[in-house]
N, C-alpha and C. Protein backbone atom coordinates (compact mmCIF):
# COMPACT_ATOMS: atom_id res chain seq x y z
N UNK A 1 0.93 16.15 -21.80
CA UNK A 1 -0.11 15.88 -20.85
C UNK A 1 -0.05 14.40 -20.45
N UNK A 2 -0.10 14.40 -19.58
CA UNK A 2 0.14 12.94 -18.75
C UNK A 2 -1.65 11.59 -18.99
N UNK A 3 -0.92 11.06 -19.21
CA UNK A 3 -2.33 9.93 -19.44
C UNK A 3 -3.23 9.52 -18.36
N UNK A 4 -4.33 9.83 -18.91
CA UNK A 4 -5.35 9.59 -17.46
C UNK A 4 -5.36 8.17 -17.17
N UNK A 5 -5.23 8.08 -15.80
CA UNK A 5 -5.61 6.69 -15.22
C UNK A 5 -6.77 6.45 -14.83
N UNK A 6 -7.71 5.42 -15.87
CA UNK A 6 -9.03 4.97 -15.25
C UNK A 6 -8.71 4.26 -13.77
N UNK A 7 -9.85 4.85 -12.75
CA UNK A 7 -9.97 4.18 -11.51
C UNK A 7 -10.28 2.91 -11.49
N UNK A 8 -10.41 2.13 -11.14
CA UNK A 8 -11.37 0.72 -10.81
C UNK A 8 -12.55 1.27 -9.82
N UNK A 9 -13.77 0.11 -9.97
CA UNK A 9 -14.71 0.90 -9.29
C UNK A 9 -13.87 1.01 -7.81
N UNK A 10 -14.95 2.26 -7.20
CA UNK A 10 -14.98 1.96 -5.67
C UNK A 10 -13.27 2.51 -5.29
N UNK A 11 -12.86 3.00 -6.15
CA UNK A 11 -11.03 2.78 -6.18
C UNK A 11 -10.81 3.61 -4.39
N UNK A 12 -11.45 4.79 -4.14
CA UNK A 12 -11.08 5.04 -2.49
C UNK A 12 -11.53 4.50 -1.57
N UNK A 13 -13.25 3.90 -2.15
CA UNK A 13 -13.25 3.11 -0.58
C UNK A 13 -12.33 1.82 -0.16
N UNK A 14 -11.55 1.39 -1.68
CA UNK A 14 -11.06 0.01 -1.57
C UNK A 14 -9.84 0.23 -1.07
N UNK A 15 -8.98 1.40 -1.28
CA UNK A 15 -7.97 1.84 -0.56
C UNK A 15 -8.17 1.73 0.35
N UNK A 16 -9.04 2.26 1.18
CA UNK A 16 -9.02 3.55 2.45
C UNK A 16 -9.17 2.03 3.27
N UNK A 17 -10.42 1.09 3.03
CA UNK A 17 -10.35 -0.49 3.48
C UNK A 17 -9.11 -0.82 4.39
N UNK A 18 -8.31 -1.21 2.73
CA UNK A 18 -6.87 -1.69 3.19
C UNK A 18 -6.24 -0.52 4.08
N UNK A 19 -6.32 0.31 3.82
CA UNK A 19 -5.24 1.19 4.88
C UNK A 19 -5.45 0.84 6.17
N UNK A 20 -6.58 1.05 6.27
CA UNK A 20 -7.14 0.55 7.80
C UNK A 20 -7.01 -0.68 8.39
N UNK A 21 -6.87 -1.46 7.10
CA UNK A 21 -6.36 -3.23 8.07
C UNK A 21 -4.73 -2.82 8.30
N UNK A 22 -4.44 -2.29 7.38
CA UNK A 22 -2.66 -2.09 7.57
C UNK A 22 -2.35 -1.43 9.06
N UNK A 23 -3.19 0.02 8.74
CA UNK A 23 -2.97 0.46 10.29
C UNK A 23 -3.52 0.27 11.66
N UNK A 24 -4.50 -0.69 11.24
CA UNK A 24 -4.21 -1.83 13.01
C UNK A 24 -3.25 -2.80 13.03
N UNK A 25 -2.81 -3.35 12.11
CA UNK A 25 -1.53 -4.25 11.83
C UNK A 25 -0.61 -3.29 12.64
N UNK A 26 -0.52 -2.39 12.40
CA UNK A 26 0.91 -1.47 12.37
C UNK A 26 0.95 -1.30 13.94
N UNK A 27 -0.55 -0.60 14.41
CA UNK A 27 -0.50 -0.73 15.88
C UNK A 27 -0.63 -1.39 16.82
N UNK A 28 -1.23 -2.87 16.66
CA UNK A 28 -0.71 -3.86 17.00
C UNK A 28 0.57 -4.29 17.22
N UNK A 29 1.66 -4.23 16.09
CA UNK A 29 2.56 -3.87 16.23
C UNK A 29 3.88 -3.00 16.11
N UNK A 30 3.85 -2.08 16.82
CA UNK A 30 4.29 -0.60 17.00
C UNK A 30 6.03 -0.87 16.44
N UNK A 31 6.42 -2.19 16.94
CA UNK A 31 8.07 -2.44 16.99
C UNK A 31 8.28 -2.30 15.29
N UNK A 32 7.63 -1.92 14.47
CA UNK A 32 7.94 -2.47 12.53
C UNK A 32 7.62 -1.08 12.41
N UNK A 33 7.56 -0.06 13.18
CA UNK A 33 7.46 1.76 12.41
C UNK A 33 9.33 1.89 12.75
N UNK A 34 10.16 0.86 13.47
CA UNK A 34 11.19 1.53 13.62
C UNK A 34 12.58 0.86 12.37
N UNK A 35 12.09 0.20 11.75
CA UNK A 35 12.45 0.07 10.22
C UNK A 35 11.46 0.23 9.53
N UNK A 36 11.05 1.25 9.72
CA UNK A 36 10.22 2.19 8.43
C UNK A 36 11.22 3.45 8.34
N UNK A 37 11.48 4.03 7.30
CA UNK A 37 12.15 5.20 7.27
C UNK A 37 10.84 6.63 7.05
N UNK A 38 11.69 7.76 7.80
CA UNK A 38 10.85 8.61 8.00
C UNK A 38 10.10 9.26 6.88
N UNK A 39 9.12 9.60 6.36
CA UNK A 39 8.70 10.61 6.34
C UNK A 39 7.91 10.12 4.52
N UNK A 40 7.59 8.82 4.64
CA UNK A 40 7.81 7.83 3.76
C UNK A 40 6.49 7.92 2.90
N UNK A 41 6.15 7.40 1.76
CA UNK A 41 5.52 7.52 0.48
C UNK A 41 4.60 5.73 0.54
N UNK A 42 3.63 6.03 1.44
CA UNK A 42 2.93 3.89 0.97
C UNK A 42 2.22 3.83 0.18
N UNK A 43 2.50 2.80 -0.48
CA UNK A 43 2.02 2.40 -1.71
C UNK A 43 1.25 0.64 -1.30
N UNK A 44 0.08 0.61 -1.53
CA UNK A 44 -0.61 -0.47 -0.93
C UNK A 44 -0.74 -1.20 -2.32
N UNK A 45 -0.44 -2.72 -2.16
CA UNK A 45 -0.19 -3.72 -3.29
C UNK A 45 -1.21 -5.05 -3.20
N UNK A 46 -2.73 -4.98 -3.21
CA UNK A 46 -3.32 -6.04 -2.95
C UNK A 46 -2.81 -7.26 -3.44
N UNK A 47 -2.74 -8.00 -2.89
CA UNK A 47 -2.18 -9.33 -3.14
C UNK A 47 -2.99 -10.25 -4.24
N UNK A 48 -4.49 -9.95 -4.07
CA UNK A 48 -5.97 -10.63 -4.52
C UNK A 48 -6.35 -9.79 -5.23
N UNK A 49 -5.93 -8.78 -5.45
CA UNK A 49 -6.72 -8.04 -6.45
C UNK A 49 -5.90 -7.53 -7.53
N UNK A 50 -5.38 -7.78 -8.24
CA UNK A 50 -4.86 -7.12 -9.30
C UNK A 50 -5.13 -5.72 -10.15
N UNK A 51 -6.38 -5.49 -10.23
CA UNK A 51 -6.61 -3.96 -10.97
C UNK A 51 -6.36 -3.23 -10.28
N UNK A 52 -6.44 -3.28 -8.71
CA UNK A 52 -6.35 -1.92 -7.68
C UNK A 52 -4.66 -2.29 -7.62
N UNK A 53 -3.81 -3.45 -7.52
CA UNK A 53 -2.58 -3.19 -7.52
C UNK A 53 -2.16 -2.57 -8.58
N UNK A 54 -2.21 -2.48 -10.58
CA UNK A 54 -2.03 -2.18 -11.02
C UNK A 54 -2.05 -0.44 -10.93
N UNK A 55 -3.38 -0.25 -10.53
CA UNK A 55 -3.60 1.32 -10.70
C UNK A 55 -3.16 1.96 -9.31
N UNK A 56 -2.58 1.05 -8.74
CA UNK A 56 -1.81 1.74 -7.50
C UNK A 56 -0.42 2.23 -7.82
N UNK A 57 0.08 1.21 -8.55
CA UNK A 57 1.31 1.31 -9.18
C UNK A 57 1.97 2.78 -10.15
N UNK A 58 0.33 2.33 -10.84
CA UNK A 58 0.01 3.81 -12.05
C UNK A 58 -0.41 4.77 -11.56
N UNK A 59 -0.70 4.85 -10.54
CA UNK A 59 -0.74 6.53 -9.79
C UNK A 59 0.90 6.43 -9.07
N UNK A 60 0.91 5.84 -8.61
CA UNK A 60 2.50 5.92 -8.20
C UNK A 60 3.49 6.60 -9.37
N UNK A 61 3.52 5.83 -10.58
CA UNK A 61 4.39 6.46 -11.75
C UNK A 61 3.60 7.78 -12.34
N UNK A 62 2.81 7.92 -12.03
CA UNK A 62 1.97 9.50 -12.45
C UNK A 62 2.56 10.26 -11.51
N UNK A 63 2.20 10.33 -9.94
CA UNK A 63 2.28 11.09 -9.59
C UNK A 63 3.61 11.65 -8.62
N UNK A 64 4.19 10.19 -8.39
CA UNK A 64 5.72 10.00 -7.87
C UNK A 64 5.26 10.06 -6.51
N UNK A 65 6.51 10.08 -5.71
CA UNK A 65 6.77 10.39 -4.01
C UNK A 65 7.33 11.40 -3.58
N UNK A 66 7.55 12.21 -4.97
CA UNK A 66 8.45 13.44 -4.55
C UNK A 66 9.83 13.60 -3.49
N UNK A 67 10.40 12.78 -3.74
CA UNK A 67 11.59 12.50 -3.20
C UNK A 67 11.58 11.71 -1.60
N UNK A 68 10.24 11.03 -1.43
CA UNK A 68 10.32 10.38 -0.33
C UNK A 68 10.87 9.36 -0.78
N UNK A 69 11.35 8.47 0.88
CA UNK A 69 11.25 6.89 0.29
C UNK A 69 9.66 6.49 0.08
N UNK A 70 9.59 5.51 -0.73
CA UNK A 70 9.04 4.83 -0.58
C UNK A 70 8.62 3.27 0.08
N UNK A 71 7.40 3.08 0.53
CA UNK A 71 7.48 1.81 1.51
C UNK A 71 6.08 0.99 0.45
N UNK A 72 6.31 0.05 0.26
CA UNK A 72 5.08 -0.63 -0.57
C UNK A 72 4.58 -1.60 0.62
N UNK A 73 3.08 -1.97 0.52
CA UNK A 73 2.52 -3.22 1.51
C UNK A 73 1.53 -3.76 0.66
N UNK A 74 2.24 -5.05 0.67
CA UNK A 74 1.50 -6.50 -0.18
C UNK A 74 0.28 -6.80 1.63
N UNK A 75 -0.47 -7.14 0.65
CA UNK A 75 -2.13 -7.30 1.96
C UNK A 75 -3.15 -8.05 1.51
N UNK A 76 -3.93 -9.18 1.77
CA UNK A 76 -4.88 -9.69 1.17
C UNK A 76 -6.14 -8.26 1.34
N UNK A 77 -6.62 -8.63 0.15
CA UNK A 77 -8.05 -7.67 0.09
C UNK A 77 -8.88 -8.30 1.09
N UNK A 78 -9.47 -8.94 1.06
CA UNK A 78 -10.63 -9.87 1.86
C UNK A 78 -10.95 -9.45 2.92
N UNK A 79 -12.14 -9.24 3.10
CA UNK A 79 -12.83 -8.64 3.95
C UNK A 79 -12.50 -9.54 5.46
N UNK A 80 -12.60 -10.34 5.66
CA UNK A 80 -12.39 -10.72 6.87
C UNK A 80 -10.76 -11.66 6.64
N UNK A 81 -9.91 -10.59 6.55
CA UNK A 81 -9.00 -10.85 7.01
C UNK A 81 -8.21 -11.19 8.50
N UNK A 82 -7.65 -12.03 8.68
CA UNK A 82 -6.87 -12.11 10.37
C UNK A 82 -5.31 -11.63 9.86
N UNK A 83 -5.47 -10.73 10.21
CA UNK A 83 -3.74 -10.60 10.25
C UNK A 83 -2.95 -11.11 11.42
N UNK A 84 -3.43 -11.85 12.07
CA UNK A 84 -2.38 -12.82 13.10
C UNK A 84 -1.78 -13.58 12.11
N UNK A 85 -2.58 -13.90 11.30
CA UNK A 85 -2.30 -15.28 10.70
C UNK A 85 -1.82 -14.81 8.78
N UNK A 86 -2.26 -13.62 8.38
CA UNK A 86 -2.07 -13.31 7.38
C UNK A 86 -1.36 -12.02 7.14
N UNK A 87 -0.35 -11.63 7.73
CA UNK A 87 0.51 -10.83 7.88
C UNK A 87 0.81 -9.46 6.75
N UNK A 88 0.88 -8.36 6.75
CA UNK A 88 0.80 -7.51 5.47
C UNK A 88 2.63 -7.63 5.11
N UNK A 89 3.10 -7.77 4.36
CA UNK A 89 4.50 -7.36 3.92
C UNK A 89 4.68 -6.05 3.19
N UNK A 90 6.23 -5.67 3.96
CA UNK A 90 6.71 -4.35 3.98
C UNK A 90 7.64 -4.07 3.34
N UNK A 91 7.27 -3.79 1.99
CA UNK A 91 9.47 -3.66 1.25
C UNK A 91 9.47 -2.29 1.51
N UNK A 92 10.71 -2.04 1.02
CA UNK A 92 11.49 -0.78 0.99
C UNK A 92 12.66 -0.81 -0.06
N UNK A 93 12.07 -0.42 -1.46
CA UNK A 93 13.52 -0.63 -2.38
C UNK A 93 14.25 -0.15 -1.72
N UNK A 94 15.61 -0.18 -2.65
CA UNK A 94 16.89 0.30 -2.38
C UNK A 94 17.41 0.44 -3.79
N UNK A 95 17.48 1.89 -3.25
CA UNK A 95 18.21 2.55 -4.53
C UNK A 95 19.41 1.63 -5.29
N UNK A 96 19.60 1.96 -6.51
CA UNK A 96 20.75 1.34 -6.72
C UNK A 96 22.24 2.13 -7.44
C-alpha cells in the first residue's frame, strides 16, 4: 500500500491559483505551447513555497504521468504576481 501524502492546507485552491497565473502566462504567450511536447503531464514547482513544491513532487512519485512527458513550471506563489517581469520557467527532462 502506497504511503499517504498529507496535503498542505488549502493544497487545491493553492494549485488551481498557480495554474491560472501559468495559463494566462501561456496565453499571453501562445509561441512557448510549440516546445511543449504533446499530450504532456504539469507538474507546478512554487518557487516560494516549499511544502506545496514538495507535495507536488510526492504526488508526482505516487501517482506518475503514466507514460506522458512530463513538463514541470517553477512560478512565484504571490498573489500579485507580474509575470511581465517574473516569468514562470518551463523544463522538460530528458530521458537518459
Amino acid at each position: 500500500m502506497a504511503k499517504r501524502i498529507n496535503p498542505p492546507k488549502q493544497v487545491v485552491e493553492r494549485n488551481i491559483a498557480l495554474l491560472e497565473k501559468l495559463m494566462r502566462y501561456l496565453l499571453a504567450e501562445p509561441q512557448i505551447f510549440s516546445a511543449l511536447p504533446d499530450n504532456f503531464e504539469l507538474v507546478i514547482l512554487p518557487e516560494d513555497d516549499p511544502e506545496m513544491r514538495l507535495y507536488n513532487l510526492e504526488l508526482l512519485d505516487r501517482v506518475g504521468a503514466e507514460g506522458k512527458p512530463i513538463v514541470f513550471a517553477r512560478i512565484k506563489s504571490t498573489r500579485r504576481l507580474d509575470l511581465k517581469r517574473a516569468k514562470p520557467h518551463l523544463y522538460i527532462p530528458i530521458a537518459a
